[in-house]
Protein backbone atom coordinates (compact mmCIF):
# COMPACT_ATOMS: atom_id res chain seq x y z
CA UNK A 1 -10.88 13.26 -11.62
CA UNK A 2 -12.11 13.34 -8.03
CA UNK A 3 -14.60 11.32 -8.91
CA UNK A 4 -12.69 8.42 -9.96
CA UNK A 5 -10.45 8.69 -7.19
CA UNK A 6 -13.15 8.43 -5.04
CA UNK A 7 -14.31 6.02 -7.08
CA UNK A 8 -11.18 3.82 -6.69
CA UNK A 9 -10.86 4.45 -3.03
CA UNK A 10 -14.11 2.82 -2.20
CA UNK A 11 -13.40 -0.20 -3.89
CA UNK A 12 -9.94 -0.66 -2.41
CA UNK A 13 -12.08 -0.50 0.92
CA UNK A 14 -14.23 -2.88 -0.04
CA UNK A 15 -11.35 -5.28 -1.48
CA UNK A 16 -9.26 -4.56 1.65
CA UNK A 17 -11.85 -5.39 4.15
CA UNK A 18 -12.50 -8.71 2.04
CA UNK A 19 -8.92 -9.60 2.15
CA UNK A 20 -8.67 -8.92 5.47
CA UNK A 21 -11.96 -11.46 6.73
CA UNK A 22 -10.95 -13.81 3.88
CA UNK A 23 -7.31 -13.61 6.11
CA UNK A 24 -8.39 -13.79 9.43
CA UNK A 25 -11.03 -16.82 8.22
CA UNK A 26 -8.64 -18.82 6.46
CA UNK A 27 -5.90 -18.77 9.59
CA UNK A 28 -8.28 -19.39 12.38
CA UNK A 29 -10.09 -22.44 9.81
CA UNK A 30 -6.08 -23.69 9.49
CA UNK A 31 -5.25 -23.33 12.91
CA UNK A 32 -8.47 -25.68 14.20
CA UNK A 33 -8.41 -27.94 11.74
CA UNK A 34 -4.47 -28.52 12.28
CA UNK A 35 -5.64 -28.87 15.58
CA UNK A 36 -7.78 -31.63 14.88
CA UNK A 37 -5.39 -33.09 12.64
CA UNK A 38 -6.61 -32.23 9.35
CA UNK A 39 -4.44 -29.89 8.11
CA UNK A 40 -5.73 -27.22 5.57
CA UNK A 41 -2.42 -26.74 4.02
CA UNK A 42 -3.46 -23.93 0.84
CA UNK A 43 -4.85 -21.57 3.25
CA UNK A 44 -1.67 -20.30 4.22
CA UNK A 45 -0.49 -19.58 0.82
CA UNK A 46 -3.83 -17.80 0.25
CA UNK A 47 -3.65 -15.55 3.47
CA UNK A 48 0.01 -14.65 2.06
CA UNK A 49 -1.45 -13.57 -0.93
CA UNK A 50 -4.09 -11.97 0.13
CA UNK A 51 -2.13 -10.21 2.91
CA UNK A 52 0.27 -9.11 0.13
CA UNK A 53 -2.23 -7.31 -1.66
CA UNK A 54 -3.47 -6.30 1.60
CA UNK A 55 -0.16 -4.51 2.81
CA UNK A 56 -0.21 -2.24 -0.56
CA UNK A 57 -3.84 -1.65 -0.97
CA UNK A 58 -4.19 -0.64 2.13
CA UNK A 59 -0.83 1.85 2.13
CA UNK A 60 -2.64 3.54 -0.96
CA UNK A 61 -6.01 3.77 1.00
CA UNK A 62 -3.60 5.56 3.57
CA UNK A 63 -2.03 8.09 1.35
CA UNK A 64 -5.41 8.84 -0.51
CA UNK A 65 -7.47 9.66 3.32
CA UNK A 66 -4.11 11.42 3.81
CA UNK A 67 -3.65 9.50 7.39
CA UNK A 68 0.40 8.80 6.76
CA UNK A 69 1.99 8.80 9.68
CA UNK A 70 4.06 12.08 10.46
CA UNK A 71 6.99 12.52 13.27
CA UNK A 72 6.49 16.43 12.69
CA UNK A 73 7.76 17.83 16.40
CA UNK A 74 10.89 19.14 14.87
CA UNK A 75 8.89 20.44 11.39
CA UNK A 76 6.00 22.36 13.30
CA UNK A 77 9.41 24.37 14.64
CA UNK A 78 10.17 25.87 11.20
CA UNK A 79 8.23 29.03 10.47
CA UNK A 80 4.94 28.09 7.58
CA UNK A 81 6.63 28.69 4.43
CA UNK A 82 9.68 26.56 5.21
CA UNK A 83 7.08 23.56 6.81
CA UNK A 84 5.57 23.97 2.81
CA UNK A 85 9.28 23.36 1.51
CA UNK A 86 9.69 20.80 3.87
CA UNK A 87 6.02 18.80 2.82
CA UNK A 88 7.18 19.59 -0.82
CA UNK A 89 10.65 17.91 -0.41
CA UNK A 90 9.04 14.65 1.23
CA UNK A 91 6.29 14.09 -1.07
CA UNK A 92 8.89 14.28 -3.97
CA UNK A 93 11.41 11.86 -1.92
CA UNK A 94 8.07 9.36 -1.43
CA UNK A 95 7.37 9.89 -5.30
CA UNK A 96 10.82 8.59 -6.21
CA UNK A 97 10.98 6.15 -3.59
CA UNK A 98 7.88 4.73 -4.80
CA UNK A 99 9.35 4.84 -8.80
CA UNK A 100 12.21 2.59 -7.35
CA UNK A 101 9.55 0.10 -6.13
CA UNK A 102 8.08 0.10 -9.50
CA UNK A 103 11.21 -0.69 -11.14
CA UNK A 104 12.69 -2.75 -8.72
CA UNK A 105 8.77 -4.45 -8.19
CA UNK A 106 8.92 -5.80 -11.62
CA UNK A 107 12.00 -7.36 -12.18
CA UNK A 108 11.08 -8.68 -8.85
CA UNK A 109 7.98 -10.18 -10.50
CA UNK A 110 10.36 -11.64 -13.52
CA UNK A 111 12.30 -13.62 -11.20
CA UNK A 112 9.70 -14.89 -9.38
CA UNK A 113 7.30 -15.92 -12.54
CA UNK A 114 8.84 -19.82 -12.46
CA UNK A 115 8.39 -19.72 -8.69
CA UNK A 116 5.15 -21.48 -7.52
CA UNK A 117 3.29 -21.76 -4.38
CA UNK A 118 3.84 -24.58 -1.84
CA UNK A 119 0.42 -26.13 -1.99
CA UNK A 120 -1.01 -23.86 -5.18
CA UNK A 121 -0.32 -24.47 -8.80
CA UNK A 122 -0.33 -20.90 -9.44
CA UNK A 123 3.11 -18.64 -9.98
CA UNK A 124 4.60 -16.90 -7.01
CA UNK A 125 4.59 -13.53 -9.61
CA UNK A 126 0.72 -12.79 -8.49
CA UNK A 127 2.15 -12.52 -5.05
CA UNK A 128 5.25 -10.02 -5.88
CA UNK A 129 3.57 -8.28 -8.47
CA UNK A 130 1.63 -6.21 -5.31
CA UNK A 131 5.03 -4.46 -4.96
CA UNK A 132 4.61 -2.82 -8.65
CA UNK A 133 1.16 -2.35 -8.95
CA UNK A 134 0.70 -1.22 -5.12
CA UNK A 135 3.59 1.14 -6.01
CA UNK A 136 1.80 2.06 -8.75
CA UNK A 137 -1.25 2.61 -6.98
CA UNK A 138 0.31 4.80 -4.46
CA UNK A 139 2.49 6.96 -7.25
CA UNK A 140 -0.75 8.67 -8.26
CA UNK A 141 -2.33 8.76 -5.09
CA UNK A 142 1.00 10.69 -3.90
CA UNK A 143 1.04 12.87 -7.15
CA UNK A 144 -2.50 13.99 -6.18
CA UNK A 145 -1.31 14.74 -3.24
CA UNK A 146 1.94 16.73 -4.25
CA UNK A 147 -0.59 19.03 -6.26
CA UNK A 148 -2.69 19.74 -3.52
CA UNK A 149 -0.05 20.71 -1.46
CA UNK A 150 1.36 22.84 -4.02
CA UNK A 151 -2.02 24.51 -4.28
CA UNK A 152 -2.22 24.84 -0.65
CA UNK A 153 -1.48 28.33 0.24
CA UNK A 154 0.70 28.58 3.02
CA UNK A 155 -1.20 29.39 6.44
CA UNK A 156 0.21 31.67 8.99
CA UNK A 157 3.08 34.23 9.65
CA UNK A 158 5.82 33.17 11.78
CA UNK A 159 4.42 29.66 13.27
């Protein structure tokens, strides 16, 4: 199982640093050539849905290196086996925060299937759908990590 997490993390790397020069390419082409007066009017629409995919990709990259970002002055306060509790409690509150993405993601993405791009002739759905599926993503990623801090044995006495 680690290796196909593993696995799955390096190619949301790789896709996420291709999304991100495909992004930064297609804006800075847009910008000069609006410049010049020859507008490259799809490349917006692309950098939105690449930067969609980006935005979720990348979360799940986050939670799988386990780099979230943590306000934990108040936490590190508690003695050890109440800072496990307190892990425990907010990887289950991400978990169902993430299920109401899901849910909410993909009636999102059945509104939105009629709904086409300015410039593109392709539905606005591909675009939304990176709320369920990064969800998605993400739900397992934060399940792996809700078992490994259940398997963590708590460190320390007091502090």
């Amino acid at each position: 199982m680690k290796k196909i997490s593993n696995l799955v993390l390096r190619a949301e790397e790789v896709l996420a640093g291709c999304m991100l020069c495909l992004i930064a390419v297609l804006v800075f082409w847009s910008a000069i050539a609006r410049t010049v007066g020859m507008p490259v009017n799809w490349a917006q629409d692309i950098s939105l849905l690449a930067f969609a995919w980006l935005t979720f990709i990348g979360s799940d990259i986050i939670i799988k290196t386990g780099n979230l970002i943590r306000i934990d002055m108040v936490v590190n306060l508690f003695p050890k086996s109440i800072q496990k509790i307190l892990t425990l409690i907010f990887d289950l509150m991400m978990l169902l925060f993430l299920l109401v993405l899901i849910v909410y993601g993909f009636i999102l993405v059945s509104q939105s299937w009629n709904r086409t791009f300015n410039t593109l002739k392709l539905s606005y759905a591909w675009c939304t759908l990176a709320v369920p599926g990064g969800a998605l993503l993400m739900f397992f990623s934060a399940v792996g990590k809700l078992i490994g801090d259940i398997k963590a044995p708590v460190k320390g006495g007091a502090k």
